[in-house]
C-alpha atoms as a PDB file:
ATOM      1  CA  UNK A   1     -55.035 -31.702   8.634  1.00  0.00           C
ATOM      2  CA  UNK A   2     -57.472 -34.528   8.671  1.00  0.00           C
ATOM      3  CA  UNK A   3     -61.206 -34.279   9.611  1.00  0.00           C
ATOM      4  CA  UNK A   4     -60.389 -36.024  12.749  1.00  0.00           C
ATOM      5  CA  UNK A   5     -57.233 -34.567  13.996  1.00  0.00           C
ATOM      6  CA  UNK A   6     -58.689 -30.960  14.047  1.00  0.00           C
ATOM      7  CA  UNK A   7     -62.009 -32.004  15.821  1.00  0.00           C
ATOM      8  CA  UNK A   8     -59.240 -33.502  18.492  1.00  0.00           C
ATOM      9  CA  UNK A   9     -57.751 -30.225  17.992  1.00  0.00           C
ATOM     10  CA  UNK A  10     -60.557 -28.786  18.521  1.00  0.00           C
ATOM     11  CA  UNK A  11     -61.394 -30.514  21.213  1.00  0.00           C
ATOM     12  CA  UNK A  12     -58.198 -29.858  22.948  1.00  0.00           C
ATOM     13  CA  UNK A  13     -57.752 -26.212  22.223  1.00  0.00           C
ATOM     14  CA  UNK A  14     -61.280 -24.596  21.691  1.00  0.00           C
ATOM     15  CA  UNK A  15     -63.072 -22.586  25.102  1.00  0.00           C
ATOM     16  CA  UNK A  16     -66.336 -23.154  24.145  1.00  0.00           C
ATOM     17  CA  UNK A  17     -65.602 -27.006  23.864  1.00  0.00           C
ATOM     18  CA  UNK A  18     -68.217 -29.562  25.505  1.00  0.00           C
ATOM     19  CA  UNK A  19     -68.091 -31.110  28.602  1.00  0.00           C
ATOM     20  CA  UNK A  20     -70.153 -32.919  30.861  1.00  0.00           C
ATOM     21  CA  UNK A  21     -71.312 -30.492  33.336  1.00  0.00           C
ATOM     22  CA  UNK A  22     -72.387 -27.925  30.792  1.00  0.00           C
ATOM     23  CA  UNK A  23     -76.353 -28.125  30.352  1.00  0.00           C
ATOM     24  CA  UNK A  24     -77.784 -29.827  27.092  1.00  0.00           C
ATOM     25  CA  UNK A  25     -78.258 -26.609  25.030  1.00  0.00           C
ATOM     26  CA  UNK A  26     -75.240 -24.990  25.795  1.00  0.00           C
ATOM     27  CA  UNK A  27     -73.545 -28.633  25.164  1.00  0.00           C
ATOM     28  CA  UNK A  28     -75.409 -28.121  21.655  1.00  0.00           C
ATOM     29  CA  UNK A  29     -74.376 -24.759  21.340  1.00  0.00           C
ATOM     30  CA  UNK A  30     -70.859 -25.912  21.493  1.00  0.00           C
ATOM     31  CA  UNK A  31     -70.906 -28.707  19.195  1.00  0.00           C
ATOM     32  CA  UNK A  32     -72.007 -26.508  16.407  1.00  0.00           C
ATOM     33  CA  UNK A  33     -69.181 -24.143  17.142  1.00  0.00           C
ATOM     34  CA  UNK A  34     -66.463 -26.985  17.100  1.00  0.00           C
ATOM     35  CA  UNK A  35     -68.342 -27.921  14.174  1.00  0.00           C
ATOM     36  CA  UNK A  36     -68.087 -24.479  12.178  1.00  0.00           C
ATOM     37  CA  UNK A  37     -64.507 -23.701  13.264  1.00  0.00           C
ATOM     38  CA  UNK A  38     -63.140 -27.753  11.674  1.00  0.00           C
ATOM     39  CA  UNK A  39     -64.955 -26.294   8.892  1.00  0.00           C
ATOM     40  CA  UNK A  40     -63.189 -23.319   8.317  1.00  0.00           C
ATOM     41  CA  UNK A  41     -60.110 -24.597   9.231  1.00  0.00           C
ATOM     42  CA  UNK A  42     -60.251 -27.780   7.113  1.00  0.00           C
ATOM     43  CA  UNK A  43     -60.953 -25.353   4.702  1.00  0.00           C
ATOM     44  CA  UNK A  44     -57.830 -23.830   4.690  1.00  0.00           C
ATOM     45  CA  UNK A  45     -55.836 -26.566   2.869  1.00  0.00           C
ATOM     46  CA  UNK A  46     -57.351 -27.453  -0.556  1.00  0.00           C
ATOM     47  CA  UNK A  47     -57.255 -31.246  -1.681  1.00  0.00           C
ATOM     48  CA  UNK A  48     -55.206 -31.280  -4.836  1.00  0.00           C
ATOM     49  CA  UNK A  49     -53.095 -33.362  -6.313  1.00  0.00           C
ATOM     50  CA  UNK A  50     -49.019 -32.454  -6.535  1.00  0.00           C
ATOM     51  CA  UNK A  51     -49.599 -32.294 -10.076  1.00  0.00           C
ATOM     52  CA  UNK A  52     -52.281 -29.557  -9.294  1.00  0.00           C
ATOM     53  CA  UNK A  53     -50.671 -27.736  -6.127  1.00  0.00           C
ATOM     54  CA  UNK A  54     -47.642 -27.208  -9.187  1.00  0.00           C
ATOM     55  CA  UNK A  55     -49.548 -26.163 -11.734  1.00  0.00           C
ATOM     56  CA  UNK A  56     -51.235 -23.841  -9.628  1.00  0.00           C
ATOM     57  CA  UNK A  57     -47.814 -22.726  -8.489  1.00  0.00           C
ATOM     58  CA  UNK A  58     -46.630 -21.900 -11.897  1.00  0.00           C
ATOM     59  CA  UNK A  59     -49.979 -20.018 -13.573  1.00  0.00           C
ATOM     60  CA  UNK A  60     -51.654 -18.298 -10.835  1.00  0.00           C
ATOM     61  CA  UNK A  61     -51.415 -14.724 -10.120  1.00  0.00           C
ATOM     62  CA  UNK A  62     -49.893 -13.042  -7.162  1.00  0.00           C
ATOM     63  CA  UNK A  63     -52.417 -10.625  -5.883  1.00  0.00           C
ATOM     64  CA  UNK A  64     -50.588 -10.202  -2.794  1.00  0.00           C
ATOM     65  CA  UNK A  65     -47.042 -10.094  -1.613  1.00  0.00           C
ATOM     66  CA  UNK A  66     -44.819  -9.443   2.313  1.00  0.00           C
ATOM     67  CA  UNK A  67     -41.521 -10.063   3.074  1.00  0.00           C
ATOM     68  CA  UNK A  68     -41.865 -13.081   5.934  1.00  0.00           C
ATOM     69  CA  UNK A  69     -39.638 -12.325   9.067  1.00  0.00           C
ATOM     70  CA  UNK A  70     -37.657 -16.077   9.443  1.00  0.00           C
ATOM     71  CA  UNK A  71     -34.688 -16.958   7.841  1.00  0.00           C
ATOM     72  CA  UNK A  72     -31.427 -14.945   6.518  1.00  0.00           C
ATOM     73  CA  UNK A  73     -32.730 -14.564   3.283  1.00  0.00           C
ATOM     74  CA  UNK A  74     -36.413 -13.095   3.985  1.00  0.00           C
ATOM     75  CA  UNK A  75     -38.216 -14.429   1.055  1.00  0.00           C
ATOM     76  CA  UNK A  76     -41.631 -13.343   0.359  1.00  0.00           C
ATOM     77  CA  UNK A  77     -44.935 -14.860   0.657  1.00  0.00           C
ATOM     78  CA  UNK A  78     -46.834 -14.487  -2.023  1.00  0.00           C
ATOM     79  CA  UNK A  79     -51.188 -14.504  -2.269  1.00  0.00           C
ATOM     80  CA  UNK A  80     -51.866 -16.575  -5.541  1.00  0.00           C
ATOM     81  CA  UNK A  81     -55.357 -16.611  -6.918  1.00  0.00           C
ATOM     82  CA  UNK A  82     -56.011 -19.661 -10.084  1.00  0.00           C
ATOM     83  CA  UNK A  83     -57.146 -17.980 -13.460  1.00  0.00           C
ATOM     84  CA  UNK A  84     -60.890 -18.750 -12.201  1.00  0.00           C
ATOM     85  CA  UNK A  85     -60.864 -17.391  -9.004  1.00  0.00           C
ATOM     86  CA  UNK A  86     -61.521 -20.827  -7.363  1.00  0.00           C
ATOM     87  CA  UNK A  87     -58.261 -20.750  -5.197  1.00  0.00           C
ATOM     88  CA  UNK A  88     -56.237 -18.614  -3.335  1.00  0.00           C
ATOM     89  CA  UNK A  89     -53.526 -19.912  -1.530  1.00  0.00           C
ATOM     90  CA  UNK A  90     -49.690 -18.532   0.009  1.00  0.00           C
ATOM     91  CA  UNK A  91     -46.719 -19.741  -1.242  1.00  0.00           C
ATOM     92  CA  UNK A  92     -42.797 -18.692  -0.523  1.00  0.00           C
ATOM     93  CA  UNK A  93     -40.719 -17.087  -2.913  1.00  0.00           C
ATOM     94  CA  UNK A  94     -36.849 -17.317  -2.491  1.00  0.00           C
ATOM     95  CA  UNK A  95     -34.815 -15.688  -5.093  1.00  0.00           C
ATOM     96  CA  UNK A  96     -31.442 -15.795  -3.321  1.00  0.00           C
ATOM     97  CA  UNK A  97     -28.616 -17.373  -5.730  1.00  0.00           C
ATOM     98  CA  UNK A  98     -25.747 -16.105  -4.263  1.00  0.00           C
ATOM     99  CA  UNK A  99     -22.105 -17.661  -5.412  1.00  0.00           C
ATOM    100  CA  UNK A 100     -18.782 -16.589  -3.364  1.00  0.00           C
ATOM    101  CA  UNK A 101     -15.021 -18.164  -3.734  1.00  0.00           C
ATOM    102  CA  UNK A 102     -14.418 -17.677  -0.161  1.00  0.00           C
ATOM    103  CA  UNK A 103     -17.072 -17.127   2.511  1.00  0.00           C
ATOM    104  CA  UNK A 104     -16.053 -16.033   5.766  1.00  0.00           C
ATOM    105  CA  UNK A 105     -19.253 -16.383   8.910  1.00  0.00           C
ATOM    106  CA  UNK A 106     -19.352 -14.466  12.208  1.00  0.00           C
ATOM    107  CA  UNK A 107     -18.261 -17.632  13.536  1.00  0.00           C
ATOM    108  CA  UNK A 108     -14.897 -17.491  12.455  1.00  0.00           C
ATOM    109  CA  UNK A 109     -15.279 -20.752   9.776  1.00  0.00           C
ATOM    110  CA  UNK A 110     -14.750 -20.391   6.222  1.00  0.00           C
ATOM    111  CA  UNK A 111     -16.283 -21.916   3.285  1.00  0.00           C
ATOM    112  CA  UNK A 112     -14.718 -22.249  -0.330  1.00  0.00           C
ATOM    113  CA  UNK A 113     -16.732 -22.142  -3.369  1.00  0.00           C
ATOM    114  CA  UNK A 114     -19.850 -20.745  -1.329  1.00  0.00           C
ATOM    115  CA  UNK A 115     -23.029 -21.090  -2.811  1.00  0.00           C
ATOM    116  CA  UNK A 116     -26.541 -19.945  -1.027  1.00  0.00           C
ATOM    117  CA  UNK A 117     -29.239 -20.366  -4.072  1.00  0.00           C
ATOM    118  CA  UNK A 118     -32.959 -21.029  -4.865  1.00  0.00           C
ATOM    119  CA  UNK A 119     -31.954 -23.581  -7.151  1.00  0.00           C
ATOM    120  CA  UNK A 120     -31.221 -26.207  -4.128  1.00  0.00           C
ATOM    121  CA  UNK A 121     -35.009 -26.147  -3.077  1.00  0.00           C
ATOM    122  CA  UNK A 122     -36.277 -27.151  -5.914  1.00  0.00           C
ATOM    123  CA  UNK A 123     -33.582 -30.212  -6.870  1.00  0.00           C
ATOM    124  CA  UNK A 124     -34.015 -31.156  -3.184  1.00  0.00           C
ATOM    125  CA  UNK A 125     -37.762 -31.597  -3.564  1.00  0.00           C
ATOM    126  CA  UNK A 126     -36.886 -33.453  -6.948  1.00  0.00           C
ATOM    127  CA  UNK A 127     -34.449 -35.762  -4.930  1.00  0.00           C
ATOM    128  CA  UNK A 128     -37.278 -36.352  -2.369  1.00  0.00           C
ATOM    129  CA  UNK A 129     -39.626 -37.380  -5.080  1.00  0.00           C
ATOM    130  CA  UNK A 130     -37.174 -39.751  -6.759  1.00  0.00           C
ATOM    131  CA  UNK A 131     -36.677 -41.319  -3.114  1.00  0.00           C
ATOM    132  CA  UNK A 132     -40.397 -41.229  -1.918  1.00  0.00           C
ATOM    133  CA  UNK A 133     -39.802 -38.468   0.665  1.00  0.00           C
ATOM    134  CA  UNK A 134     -41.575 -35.908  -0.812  1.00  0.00           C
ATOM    135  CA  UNK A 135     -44.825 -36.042   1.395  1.00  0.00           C
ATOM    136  CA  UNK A 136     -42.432 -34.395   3.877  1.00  0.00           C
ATOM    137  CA  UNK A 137     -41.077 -31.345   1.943  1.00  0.00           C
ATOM    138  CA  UNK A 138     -44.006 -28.631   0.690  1.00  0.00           C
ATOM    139  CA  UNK A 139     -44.557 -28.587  -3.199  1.00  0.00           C
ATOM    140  CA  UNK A 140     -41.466 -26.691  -4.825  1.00  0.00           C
ATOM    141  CA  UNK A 141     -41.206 -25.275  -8.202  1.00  0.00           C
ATOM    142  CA  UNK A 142     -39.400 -22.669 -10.310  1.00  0.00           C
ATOM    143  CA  UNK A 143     -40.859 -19.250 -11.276  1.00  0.00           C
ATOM    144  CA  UNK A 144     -40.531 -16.113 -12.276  1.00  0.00           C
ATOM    145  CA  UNK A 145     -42.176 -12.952 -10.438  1.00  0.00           C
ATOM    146  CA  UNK A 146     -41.437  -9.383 -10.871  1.00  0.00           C
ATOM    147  CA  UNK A 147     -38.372  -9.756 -13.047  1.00  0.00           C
ATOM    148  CA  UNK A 148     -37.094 -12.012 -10.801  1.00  0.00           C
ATOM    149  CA  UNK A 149     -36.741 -15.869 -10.915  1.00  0.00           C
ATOM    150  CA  UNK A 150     -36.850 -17.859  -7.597  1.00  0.00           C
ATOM    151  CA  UNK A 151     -38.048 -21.189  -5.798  1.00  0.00           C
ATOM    152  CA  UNK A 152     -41.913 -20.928  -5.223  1.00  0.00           C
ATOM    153  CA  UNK A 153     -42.998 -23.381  -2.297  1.00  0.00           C
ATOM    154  CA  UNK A 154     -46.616 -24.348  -1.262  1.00  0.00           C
ATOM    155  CA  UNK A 155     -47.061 -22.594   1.755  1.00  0.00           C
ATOM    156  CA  UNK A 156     -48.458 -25.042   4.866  1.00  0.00           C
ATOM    157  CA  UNK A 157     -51.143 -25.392   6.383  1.00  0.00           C
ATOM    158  CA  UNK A 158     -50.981 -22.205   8.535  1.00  0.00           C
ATOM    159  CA  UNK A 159     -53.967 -23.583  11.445  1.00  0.00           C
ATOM    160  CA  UNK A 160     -53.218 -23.266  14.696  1.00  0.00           C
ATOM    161  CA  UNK A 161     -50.653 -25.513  16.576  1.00  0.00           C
ATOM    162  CA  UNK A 162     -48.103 -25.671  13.443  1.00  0.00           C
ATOM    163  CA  UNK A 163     -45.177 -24.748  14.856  1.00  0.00           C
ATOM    164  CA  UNK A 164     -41.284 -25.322  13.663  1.00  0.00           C
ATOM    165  CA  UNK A 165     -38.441 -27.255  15.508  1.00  0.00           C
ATOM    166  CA  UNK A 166     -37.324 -24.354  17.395  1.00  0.00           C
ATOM    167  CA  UNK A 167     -40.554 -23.588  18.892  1.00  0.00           C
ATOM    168  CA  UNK A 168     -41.665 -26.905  19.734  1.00  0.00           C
ATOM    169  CA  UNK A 169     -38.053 -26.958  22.274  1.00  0.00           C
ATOM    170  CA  UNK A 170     -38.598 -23.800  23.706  1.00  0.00           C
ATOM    171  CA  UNK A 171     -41.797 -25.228  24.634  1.00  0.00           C
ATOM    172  CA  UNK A 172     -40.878 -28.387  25.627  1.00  0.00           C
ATOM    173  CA  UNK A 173     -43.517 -30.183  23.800  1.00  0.00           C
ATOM    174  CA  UNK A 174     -43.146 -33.787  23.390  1.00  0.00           C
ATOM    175  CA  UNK A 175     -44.721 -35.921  20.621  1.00  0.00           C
ATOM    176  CA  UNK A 176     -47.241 -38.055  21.686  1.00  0.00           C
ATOM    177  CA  UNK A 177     -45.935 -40.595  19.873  1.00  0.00           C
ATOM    178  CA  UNK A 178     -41.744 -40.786  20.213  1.00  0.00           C
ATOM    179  CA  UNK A 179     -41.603 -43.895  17.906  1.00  0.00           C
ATOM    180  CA  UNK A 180     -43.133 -42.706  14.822  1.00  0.00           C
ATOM    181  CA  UNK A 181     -41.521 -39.191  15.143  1.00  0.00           C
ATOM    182  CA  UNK A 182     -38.115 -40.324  15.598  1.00  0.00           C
ATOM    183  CA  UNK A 183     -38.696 -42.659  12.375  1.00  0.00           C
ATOM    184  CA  UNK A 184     -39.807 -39.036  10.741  1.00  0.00           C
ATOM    185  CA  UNK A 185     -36.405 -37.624  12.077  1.00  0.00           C
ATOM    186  CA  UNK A 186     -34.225 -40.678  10.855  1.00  0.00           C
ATOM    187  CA  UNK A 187     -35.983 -40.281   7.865  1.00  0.00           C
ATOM    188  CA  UNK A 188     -35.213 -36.322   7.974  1.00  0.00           C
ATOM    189  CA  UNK A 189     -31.599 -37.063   8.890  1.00  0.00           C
ATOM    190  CA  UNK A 190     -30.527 -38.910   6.219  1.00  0.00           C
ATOM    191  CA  UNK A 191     -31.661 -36.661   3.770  1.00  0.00           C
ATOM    192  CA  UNK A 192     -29.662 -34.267   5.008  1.00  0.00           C
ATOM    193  CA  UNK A 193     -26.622 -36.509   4.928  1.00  0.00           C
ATOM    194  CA  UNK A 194     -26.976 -36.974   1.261  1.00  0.00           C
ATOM    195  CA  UNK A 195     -27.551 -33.033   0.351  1.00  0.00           C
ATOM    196  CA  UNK A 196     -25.106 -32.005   2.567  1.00  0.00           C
ATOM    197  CA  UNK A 197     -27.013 -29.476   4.390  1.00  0.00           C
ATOM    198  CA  UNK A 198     -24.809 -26.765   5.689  1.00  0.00           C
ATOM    199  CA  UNK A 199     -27.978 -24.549   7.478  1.00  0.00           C
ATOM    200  CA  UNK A 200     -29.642 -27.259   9.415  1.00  0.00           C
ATOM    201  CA  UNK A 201     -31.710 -24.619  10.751  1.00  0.00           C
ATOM    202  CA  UNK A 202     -34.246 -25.843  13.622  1.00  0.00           C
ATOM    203  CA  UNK A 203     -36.957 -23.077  12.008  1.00  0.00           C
ATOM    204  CA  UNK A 204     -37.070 -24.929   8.797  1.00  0.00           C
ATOM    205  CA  UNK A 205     -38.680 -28.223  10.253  1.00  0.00           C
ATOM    206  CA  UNK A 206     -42.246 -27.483  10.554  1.00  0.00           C
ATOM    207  CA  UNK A 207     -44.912 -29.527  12.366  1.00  0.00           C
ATOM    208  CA  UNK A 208     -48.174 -30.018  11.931  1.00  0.00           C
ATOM    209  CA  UNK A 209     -50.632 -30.813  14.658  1.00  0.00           C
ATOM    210  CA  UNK A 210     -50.593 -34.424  13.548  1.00  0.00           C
ATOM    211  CA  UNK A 211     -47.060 -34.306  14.303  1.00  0.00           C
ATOM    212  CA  UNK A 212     -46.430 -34.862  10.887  1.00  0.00           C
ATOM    213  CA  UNK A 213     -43.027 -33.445   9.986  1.00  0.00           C
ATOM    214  CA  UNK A 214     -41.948 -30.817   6.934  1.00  0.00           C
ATOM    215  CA  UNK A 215     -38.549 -30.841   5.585  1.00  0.00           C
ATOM    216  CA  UNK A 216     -37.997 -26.721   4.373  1.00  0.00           C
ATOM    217  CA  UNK A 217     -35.175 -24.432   2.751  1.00  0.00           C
ATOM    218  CA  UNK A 218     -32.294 -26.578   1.477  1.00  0.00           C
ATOM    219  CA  UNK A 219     -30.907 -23.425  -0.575  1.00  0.00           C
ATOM    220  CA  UNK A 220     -27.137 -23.782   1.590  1.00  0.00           C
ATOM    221  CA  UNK A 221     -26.963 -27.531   0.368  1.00  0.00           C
ATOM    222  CA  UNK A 222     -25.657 -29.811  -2.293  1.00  0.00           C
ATOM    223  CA  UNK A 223     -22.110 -28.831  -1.798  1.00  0.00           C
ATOM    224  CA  UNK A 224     -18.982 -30.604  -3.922  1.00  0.00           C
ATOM    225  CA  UNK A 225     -17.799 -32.741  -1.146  1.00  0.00           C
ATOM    226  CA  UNK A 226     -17.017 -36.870  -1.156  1.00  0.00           C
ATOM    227  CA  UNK A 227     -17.659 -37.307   2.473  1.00  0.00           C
ATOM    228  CA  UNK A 228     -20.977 -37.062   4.728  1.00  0.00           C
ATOM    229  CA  UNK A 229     -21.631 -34.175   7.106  1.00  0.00           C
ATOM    230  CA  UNK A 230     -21.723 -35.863   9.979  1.00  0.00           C
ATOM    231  CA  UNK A 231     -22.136 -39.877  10.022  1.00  0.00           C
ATOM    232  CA  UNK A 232     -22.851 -40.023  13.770  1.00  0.00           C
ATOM    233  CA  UNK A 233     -26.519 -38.973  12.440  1.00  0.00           C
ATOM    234  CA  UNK A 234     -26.616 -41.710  10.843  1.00  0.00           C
ATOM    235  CA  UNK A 235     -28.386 -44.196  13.247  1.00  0.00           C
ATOM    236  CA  UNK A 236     -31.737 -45.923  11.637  1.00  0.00           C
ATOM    237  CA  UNK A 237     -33.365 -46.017   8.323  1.00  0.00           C
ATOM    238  CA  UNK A 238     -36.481 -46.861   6.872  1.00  0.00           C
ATOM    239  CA  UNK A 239     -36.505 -49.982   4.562  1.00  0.00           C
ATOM    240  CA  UNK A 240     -38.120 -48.558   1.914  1.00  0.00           C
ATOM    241  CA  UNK A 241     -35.423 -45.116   1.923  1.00  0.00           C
ATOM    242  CA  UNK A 242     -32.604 -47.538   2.281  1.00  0.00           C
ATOM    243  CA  UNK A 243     -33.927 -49.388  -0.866  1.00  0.00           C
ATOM    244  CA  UNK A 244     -34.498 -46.573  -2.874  1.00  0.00           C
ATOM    245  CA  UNK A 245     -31.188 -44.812  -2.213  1.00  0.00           C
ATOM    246  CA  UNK A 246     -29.556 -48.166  -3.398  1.00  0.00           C
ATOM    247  CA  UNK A 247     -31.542 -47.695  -6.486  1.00  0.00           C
ATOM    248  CA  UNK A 248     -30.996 -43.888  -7.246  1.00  0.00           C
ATOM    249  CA  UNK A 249     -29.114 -43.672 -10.484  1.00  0.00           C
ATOM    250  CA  UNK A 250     -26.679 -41.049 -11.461  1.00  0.00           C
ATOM    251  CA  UNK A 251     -28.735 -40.517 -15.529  1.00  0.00           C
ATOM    252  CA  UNK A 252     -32.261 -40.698 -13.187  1.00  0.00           C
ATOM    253  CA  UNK A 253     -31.462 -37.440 -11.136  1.00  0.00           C
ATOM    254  CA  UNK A 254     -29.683 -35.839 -13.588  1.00  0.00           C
ATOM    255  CA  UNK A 255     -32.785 -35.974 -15.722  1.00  0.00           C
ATOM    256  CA  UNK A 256     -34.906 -34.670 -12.527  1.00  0.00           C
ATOM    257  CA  UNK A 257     -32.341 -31.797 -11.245  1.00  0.00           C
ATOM    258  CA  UNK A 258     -30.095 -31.091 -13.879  1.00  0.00           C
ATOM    259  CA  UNK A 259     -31.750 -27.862 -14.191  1.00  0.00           C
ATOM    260  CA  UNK A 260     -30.841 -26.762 -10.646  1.00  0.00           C
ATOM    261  CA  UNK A 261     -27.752 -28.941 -10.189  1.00  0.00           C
ATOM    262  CA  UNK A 262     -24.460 -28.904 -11.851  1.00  0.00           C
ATOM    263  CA  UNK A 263     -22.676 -32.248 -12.868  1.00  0.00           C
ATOM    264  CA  UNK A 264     -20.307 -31.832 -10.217  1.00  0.00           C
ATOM    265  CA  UNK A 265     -23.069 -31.546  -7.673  1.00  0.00           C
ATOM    266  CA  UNK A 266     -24.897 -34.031  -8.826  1.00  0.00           C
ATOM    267  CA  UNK A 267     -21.708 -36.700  -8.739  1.00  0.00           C
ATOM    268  CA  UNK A 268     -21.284 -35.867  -5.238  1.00  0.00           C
ATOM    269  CA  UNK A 269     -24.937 -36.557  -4.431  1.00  0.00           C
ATOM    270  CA  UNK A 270     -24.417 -39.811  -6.177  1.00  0.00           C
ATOM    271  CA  UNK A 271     -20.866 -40.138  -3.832  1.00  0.00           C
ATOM    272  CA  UNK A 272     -22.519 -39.446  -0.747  1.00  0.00           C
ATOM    273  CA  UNK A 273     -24.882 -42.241  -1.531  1.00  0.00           C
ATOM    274  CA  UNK A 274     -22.516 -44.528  -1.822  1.00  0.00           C
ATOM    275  CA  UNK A 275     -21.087 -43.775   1.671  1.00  0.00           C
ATOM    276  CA  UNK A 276     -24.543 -43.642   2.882  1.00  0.00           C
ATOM    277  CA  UNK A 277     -25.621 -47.210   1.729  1.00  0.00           C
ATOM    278  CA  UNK A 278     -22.116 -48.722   2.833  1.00  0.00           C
ATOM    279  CA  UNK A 279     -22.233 -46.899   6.516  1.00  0.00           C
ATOM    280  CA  UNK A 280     -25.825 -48.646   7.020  1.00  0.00           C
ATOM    281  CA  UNK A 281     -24.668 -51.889   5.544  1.00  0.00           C
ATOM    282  CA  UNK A 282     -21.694 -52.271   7.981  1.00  0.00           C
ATOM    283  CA  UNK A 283     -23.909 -51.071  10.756  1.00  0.00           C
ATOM    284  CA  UNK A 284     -26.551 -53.395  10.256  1.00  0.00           C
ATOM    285  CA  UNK A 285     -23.714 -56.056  10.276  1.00  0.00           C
ATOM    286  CA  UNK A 286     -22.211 -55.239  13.473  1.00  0.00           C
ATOM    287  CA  UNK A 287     -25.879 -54.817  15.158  1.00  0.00           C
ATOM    288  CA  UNK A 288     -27.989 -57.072  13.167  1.00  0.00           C
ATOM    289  CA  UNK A 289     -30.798 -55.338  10.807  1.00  0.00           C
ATOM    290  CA  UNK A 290     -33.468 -55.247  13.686  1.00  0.00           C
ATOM    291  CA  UNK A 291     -31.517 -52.701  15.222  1.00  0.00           C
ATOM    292  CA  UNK A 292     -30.459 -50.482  11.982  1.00  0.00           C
ATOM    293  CA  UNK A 293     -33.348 -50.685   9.339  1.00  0.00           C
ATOM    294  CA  UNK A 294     -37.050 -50.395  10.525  1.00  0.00           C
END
């Protein structure tokens, strides 16, 4: 959160916040205290580099650990403190890998070759990198804890007013600014296109108070299949992701996920591309590119 979106914060949310018809001293009074709490809250989220944020994910020690309540899979978030002592920050820890040849769900649909793993959260941050998406997915690397070897994610910004998808429509809250969210989304949905999410879960889109927008837990994705998800999702895209999915070579991710993806995976990343690039193309031919790219 920037300097100036939490004093508007602030200034939105905080009791003791000014107005005019409070006297001068207890107007003071209440400046300082919006003052102190964009402090503390600023303070929350260190200013490091992603080179930093993953080394600190890799080296620092866990001096605290819970089992978090959302998702099937419960992973844990973990306390890290740097070798110095200078940081502490949370982080998720997902060590499901889980591999079935038929998977049956409660809703009566079956999946072959089932695959729910860690692995897919890290080579979908890697992806995101490689297309310049990954200012909307939390840091993500690989490490081991307790014996165990899972998906370690930065854990964000937990101030007040972050909330995820779900909770933001059971509120009914509406972004002050429909344009540049629903770029965000387009952005959001595309991705998923391409990694074939199976678990587009509405708890694992996170939003600041910015109304900046999170991508999270991509561990039921990168599945074997030639074809897109659902194309009707498929409505804008940004210039910039359109250009740099046209540029994504096969050797490039394979050198950035071939640790977390198989060869067959990765091809059918590579085949969904394809599809994705040629739906937009013949989209932005029958509507004109004003209408499809922005």
């Amino acid at each position: 959160m920037s300097l100036g979106s939490t004093w508007r914060y602030v200034l939105r949310r905080c009791p003791c916040r000014p107005d005019t018809t409070r006297r001068p001293g207890k107007l003071l009074f209440a400046a300082i205290l919006a003052l102190a709490f964009v402090a503390i809250v600023c303070a929350q989220e260190p200013n490091l580099t992603v080179d930093q944020k993953k080394e600190f994910l890799r080296t620092a020690d866990v001096i605290a650990s819970k089992h978090t309540s959302k998702g099937v899979t419960s992973p844990f978030r973990l306390t890290l403190r740097s070798k110095d002592g200078s940081l502490t920050h949370d982080a998720s820890f997902q060590t499901i890998d889980e591999h079935k040849t038929n998977m049956q769900f409660g809703s009566g649909q079956t999946e072959m070759l089932f695959v729910d793993s860690y692995r897919y959260n890290i080579a979908a941050y890697e992806l995101a990198t490689l297309l310049g998406l990954a200012d909307m997915m939390p840091v993500t690397v690989e490490r081991k804890w307790e014996g165990k070897t899972g998906s370690l994610e930065w854990w964000l910004p937990t101030m007040p007013g972050m909330i995820d998808e779900a909770e933001r429509l059971k509120q009914k809250k509406e972004p002050p600014d429909p344009d540049a969210w629903n770029k965000q989304m387009w952005k959001k949905r595309v991705f998923a296109q391409l990694v074939y999410d199976t678990d587009p879960n509405l708890t694992n889109v996170s939003i600041d108070v910015d109304w900046k927008l999170y991508m999270r837990d991509f561990s039921r994705s990168f599945r074997l299949y030639n074809k897109l998800e659902n194309a009707k999702n498929l409505t804008k895209c940004d210039r910039m992701l359109f250009d740099s999915l046209k540029k994504l070579d096969q050797a490039q991710l394979e050198e950035a996920a071939k640790k977390w993806l198989t060869k067959p995976e990765i091809k059918a990343v590579m085949q969904r591309r394809d599809l994705i690039v040629a739906y937009f193309q013949k989209l932005a031919a029958e509507k004109g590119e004003a209408e499809v790219y922005y």
